[in-house]
Every structure is written in C-alpha cells, then in structure tokens.
Protein backbone atom coordinates (compact mmCIF):
# COMPACT_ATOMS: atom_id res chain seq x y z
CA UNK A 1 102.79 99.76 91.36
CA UNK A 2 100.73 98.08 88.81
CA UNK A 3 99.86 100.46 85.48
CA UNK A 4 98.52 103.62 85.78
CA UNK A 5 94.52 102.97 84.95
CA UNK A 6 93.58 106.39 83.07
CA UNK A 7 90.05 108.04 81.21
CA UNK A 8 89.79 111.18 78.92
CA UNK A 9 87.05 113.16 79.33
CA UNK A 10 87.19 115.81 76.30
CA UNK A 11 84.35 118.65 76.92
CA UNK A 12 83.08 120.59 73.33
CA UNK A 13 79.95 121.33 72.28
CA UNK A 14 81.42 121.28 68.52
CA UNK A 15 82.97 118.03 68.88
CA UNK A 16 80.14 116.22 70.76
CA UNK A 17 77.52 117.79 67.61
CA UNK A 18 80.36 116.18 65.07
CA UNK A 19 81.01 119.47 63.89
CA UNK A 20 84.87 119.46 64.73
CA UNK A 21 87.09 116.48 65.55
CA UNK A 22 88.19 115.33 69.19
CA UNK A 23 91.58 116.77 68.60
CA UNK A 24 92.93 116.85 72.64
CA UNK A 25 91.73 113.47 73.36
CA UNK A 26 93.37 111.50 71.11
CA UNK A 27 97.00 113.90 71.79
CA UNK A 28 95.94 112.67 75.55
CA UNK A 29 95.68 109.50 74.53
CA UNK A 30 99.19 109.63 72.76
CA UNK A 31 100.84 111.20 75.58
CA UNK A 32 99.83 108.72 78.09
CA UNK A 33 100.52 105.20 76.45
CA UNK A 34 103.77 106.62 75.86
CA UNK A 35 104.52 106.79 78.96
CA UNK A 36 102.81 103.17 79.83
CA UNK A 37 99.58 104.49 81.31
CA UNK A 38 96.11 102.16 80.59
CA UNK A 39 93.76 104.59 78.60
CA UNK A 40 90.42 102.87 79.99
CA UNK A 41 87.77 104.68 78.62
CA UNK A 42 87.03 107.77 77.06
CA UNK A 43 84.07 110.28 76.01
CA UNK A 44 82.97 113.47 74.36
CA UNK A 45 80.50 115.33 76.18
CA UNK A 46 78.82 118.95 75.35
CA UNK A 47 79.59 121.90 77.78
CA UNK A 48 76.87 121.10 79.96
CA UNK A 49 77.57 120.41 83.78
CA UNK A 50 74.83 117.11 84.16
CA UNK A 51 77.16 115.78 81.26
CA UNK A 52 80.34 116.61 82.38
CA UNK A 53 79.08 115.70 86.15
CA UNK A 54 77.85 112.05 84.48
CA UNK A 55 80.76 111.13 83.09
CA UNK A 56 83.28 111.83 85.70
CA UNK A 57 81.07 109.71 88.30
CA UNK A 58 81.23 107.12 85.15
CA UNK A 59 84.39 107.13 84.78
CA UNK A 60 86.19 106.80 88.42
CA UNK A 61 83.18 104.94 90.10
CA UNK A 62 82.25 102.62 87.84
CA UNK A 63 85.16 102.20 85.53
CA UNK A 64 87.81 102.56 88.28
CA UNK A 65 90.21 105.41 86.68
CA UNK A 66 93.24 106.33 88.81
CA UNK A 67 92.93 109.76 87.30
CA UNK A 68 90.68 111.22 84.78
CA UNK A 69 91.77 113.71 82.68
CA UNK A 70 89.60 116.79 81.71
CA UNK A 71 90.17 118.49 78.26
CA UNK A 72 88.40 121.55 77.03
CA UNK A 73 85.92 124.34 79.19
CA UNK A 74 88.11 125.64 81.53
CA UNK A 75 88.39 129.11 79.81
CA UNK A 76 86.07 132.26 80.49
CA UNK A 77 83.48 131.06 78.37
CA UNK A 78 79.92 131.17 79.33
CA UNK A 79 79.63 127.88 78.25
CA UNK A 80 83.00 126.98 80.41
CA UNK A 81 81.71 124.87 82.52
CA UNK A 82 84.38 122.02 83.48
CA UNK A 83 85.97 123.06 87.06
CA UNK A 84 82.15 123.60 88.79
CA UNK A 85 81.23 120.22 87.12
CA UNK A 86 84.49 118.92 88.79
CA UNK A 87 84.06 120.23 91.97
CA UNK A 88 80.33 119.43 91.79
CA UNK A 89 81.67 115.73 92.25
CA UNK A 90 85.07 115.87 94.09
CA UNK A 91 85.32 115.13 97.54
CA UNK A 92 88.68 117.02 98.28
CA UNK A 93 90.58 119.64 96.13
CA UNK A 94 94.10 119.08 95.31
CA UNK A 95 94.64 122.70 94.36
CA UNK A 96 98.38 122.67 94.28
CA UNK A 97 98.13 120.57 90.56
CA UNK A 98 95.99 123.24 88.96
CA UNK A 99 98.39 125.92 90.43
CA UNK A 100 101.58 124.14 89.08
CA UNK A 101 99.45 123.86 85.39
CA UNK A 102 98.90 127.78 85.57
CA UNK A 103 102.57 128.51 86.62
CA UNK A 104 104.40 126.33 84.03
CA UNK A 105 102.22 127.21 81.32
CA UNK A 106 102.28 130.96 81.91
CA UNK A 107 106.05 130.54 80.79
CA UNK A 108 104.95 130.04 77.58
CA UNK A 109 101.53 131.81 77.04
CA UNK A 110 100.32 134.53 79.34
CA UNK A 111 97.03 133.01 78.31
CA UNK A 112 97.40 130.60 80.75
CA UNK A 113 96.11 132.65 83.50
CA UNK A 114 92.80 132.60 82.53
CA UNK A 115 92.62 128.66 82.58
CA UNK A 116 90.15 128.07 85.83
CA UNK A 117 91.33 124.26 85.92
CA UNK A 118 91.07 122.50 88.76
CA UNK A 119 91.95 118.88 90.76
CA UNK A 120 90.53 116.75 93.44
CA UNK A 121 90.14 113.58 94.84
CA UNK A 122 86.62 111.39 94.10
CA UNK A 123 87.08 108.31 96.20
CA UNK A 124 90.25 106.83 95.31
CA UNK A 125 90.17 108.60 91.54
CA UNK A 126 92.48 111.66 90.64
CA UNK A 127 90.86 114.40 88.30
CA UNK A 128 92.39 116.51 86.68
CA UNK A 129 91.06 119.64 84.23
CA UNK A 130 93.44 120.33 81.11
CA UNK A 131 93.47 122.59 78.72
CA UNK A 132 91.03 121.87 75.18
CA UNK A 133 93.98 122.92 73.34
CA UNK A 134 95.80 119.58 72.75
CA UNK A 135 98.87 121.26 72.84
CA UNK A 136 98.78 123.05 76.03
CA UNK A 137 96.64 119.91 77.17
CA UNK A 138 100.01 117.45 76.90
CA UNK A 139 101.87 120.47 78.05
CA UNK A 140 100.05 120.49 81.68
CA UNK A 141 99.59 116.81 81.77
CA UNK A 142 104.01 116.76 81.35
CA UNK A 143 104.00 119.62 84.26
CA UNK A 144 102.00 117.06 86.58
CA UNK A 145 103.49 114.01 85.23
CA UNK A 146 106.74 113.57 87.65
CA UNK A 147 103.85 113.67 90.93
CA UNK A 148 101.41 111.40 89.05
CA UNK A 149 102.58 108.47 90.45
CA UNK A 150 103.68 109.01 93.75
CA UNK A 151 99.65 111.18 93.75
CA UNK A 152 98.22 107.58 93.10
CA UNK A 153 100.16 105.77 95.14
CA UNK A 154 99.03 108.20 98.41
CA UNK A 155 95.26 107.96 97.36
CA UNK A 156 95.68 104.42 97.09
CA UNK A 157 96.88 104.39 100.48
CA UNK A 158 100.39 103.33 99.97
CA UNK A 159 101.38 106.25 101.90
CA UNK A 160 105.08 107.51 101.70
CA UNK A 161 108.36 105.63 100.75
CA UNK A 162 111.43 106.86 102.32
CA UNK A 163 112.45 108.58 98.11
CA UNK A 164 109.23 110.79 98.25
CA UNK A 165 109.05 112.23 101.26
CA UNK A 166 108.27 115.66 100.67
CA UNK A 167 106.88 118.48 103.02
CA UNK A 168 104.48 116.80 105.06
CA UNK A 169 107.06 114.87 106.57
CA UNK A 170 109.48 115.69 109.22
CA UNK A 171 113.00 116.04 108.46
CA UNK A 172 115.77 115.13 110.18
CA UNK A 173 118.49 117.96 111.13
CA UNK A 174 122.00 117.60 111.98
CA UNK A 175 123.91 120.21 113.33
C-alpha cells in the first residue's frame, strides 16, 4: 500500500478567533508522520456545523484524504457540534471505531464516556472524530491505529488478504 494520505481538521472557536493555539493538531500531526502517514492538509474551523461540514467535503473530495481526523467538539457542549457535522456528510457509519475510542479511553478517564465521537465512510475517505484534548486525541488515534490500514485498504477496495481476515469471513473448522 502506498502512504497513508491524512488531513486534521481541529474544531475551536478559541483557536479559529486566535485566542488560544491549535494545540491537538499539531500533536496529530506529530503522531502521524511518526508513524509514516502524509499529513495533506489541515484547518481550524469554529464550532459551527456549515464549517465543520465545509471542510470535511474539502478535505476527502477534493484533497483526496484516506482519513480525516477530527479534533475538538465532541463533548456535551452546546457548541459541540463535530459528530452531527460528521454524519451530516458521511455516507456510512463505522461505529465500531468510535466505540473502541470510548472503551480504551475510559481505562484511563471515566471522562471518556461523554465523548459523542463518531466514524464513517465519505466516498472512499475515512473520518474519524478525536478528542480536542491533544492528549487523549493521540491516545484514540493509537487505539485505532493497528485497523487503520487494513480500514483503508477495504474502502479502497483491496478487500481482504488471507492475515486480516477477521469476522466477516468464514472460518474454517477442523474437528
């Protein structure tokens, strides 16, 4: 597979006004050339859905993402408006990502259950809402990271190598 093609999309009113600094992006950014991912664009937008809505059709239509990555208003804020943005312009839900982010993070912060993240499929683009604490945002992204690939892979239509099979595929039984 060639390099993972990736975009940051951090959601903050404070940071889009200049009045804090785009601290989760950047750790994002960190996190994923690390581990050899292409960080091909990336924005601040204010918690506002036509924003957030924008920028996510930017990013995996016209910039061709693999996955986007969400940081910031996923909390019980009124102004928390990332996952109905998200789903706003996903085609299918991958819900099983935002469950795994919940579980794994609620080992370390019972905090975590508040987080209304979620995932889906826009065309052949991933996205994926994080956390706006950079922290717990590289935390989650390491929780999804081992199915990243293989995720791309499928909705690049690569379907299944004979390693990743998982549980949509029969298995063989020998008795």
């Amino acid at each position: 597979m060639a390099r993972m093609k990736a975009a940051i999309l951090t959601v903050s009113d404070r940071c889009a006004r200049g009045e804090a600094e785009d601290l989760g992006g950047p750790a994002l950014r960190q996190a994923l050339t690390a581990r050899q991912v292409d960080v091909i664009a990336s924005a601040v937008v204010p918690d506002d859905e036509a924003a957030i809505t924008s920028q996510l059709v930017e990013m995996s239509d016209h910039f061709g993402a693999d996955v986007v990555f969400t940081t910031g208003g996923t909390g019980l804020g009124p102004r928390d408006v990332t996952p109905e943005a998200t789903e706003a312009v996903i085609e299918r839900r991958a819900p099983g990502i935002a469950e795994a982010m919940r579980a794994g993070s609620l080992a370390k912060t019972p905090t975590a259950m508040l987080s209304r993240g979620t995932a889906g499929l826009r065309s052949r683009t991933l996205v994926v809402n994080l956390p706006g604490n950079p922290r717990g945002a590289v935390e989650c992204l390491e929780i999804v990271w081992p199915v990243l690939e293989h995720a791309v892979d499928m909705i690049q239509g690569h379907g299944h190598s004979e390693e990743t099979r998982g549980h949509d595929a029969p298995t063989e039984h020998t008795d």
